[in-house]
C-alpha atoms as a PDB file:
ATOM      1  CA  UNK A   1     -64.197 -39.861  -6.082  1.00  0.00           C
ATOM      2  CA  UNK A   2     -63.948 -37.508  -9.269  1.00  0.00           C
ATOM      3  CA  UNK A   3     -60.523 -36.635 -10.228  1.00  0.00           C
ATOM      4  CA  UNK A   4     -60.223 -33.290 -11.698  1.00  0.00           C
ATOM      5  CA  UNK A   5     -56.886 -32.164 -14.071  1.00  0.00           C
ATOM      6  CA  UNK A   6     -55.555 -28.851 -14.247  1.00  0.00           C
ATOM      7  CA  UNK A   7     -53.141 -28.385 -17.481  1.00  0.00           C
ATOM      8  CA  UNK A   8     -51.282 -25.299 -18.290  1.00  0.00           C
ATOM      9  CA  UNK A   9     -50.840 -25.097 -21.764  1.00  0.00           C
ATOM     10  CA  UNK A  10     -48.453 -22.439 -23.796  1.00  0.00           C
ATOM     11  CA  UNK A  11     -48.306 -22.063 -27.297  1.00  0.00           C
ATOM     12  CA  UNK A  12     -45.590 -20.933 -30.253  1.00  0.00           C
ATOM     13  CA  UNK A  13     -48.778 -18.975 -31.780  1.00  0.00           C
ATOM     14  CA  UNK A  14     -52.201 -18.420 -31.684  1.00  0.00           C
ATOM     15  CA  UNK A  15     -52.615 -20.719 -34.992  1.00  0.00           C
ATOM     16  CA  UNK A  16     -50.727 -23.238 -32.935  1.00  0.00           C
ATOM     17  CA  UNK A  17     -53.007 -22.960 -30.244  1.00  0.00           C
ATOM     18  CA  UNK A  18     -56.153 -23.308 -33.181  1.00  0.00           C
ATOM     19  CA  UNK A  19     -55.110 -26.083 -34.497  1.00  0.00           C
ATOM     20  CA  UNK A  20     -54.055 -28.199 -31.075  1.00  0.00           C
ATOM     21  CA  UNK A  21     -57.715 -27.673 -29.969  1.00  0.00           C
ATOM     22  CA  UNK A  22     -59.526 -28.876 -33.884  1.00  0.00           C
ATOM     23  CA  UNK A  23     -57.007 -31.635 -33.455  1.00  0.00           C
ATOM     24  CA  UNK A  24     -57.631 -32.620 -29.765  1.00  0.00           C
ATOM     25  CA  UNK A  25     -61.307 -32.886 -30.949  1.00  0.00           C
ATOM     26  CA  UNK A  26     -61.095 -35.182 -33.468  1.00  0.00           C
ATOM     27  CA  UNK A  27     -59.364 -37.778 -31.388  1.00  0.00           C
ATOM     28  CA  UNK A  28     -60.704 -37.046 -27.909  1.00  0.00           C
ATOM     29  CA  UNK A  29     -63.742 -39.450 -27.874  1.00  0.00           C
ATOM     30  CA  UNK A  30     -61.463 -42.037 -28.877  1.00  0.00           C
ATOM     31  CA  UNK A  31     -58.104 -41.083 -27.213  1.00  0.00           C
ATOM     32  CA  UNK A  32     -59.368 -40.384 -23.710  1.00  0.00           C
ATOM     33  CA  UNK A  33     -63.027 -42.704 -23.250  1.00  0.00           C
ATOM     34  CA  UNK A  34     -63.031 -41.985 -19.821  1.00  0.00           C
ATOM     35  CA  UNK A  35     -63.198 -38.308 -20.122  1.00  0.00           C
ATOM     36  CA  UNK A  36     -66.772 -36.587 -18.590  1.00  0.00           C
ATOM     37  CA  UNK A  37     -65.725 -33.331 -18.944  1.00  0.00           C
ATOM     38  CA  UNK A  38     -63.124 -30.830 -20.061  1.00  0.00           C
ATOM     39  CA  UNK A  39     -63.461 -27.076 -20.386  1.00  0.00           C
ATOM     40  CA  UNK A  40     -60.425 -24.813 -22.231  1.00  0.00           C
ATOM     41  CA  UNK A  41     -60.557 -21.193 -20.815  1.00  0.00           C
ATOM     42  CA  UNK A  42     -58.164 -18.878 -23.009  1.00  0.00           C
ATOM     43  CA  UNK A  43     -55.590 -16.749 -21.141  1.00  0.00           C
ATOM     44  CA  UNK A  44     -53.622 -15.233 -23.196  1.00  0.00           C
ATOM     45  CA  UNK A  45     -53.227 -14.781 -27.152  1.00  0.00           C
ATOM     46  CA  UNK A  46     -51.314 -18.565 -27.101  1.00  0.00           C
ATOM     47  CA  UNK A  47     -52.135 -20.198 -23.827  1.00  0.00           C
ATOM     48  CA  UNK A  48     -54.677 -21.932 -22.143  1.00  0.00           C
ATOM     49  CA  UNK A  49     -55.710 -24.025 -19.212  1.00  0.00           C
ATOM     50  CA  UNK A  50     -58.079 -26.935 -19.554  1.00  0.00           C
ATOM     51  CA  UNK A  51     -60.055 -28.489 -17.122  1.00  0.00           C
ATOM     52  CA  UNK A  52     -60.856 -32.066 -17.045  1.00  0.00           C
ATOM     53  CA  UNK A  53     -62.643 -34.431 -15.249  1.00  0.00           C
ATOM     54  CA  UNK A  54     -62.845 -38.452 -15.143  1.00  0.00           C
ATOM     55  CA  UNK A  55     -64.700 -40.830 -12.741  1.00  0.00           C
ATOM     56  CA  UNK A  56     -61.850 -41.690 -10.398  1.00  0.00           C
ATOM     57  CA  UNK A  57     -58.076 -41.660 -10.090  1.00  0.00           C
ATOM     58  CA  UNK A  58     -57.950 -45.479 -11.893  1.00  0.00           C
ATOM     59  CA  UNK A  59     -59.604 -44.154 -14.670  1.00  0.00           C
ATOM     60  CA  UNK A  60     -57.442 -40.319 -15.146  1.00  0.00           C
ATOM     61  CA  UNK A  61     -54.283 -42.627 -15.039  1.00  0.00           C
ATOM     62  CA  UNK A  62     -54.977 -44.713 -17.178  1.00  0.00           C
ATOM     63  CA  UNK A  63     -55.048 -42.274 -20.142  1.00  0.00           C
ATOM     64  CA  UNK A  64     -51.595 -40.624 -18.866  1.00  0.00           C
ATOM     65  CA  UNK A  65     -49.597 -42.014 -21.558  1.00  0.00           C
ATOM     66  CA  UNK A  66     -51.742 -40.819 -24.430  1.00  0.00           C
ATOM     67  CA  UNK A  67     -52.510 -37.815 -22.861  1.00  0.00           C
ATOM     68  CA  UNK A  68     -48.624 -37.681 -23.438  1.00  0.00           C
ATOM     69  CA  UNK A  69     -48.110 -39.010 -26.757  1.00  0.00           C
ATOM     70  CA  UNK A  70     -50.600 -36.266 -27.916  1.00  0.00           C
ATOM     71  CA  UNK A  71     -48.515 -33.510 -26.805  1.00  0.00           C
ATOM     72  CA  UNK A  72     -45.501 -34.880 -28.493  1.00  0.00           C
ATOM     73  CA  UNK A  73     -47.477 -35.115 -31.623  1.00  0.00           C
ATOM     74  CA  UNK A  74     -48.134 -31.192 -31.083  1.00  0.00           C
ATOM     75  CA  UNK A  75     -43.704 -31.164 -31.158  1.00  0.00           C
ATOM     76  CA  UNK A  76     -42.192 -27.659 -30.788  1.00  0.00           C
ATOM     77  CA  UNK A  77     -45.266 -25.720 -31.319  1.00  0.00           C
ATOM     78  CA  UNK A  78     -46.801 -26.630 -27.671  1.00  0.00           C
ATOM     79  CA  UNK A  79     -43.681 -24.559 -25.975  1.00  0.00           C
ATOM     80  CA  UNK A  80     -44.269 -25.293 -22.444  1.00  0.00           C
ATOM     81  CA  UNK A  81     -46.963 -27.745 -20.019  1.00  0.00           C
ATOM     82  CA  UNK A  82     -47.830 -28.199 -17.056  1.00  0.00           C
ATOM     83  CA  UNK A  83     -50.069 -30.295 -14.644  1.00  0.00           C
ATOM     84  CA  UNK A  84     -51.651 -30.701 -11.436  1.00  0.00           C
ATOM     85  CA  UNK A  85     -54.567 -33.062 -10.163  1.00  0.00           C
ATOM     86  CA  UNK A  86     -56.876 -33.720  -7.065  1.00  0.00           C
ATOM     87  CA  UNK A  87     -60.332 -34.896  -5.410  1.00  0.00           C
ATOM     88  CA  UNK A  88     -62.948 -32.646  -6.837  1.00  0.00           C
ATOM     89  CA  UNK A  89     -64.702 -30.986  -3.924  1.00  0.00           C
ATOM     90  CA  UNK A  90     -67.643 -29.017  -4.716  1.00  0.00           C
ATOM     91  CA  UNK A  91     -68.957 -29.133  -8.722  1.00  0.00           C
ATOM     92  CA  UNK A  92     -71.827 -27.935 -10.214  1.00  0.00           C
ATOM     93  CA  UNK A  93     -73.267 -27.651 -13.451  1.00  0.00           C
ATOM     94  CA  UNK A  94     -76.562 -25.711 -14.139  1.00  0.00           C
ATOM     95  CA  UNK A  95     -79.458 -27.465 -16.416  1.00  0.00           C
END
């Protein structure tokens, strides 16, 4: 079953929140493989949540502890986070 991940995300800025995202996409592919999908919806000037998605709860465990290393590398300018996860019961996608 899909596991989906909800993350809260608040930033010091809105150049804080800039440069977590251009730096979360140059090591995504290689920091979290198992990834299928993850969608950042803006909502507010310095926070975000961001949606993810992996295969199965094995799998979104499994990338847990670099999913936290990467927010200590963001230090003091990621001010606050947050996280809940479940089954993913309806998804859909248009072609």
């Amino acid at each position: 079953m899909r596991i989906g991940r909800i993350s809260k995300l608040e930033f010091e800025s809105e150049e804080a929140l800039k440069q977590a995202e251009i730096t979360y996409d140059k090591i995504r592919d290689e920091t979290f493989p198992t990834l299928e999908l993850v969608v950042n919806i803006k909502t507010g000037s310095t926070s975000i949540v961001s949606i993810a998605l992996y295969p199965n709860r094995k799998l979104a465990e499994s990338n847990l502890p670099a999913r936290e290393k990467f927010q200590k590398t963001l230090g003091e300018k990621l001010t606050d986070s947050s996280m809940q996860e479940g089954e993913v019961s309806y998804f859909y996608q248009a072609d």
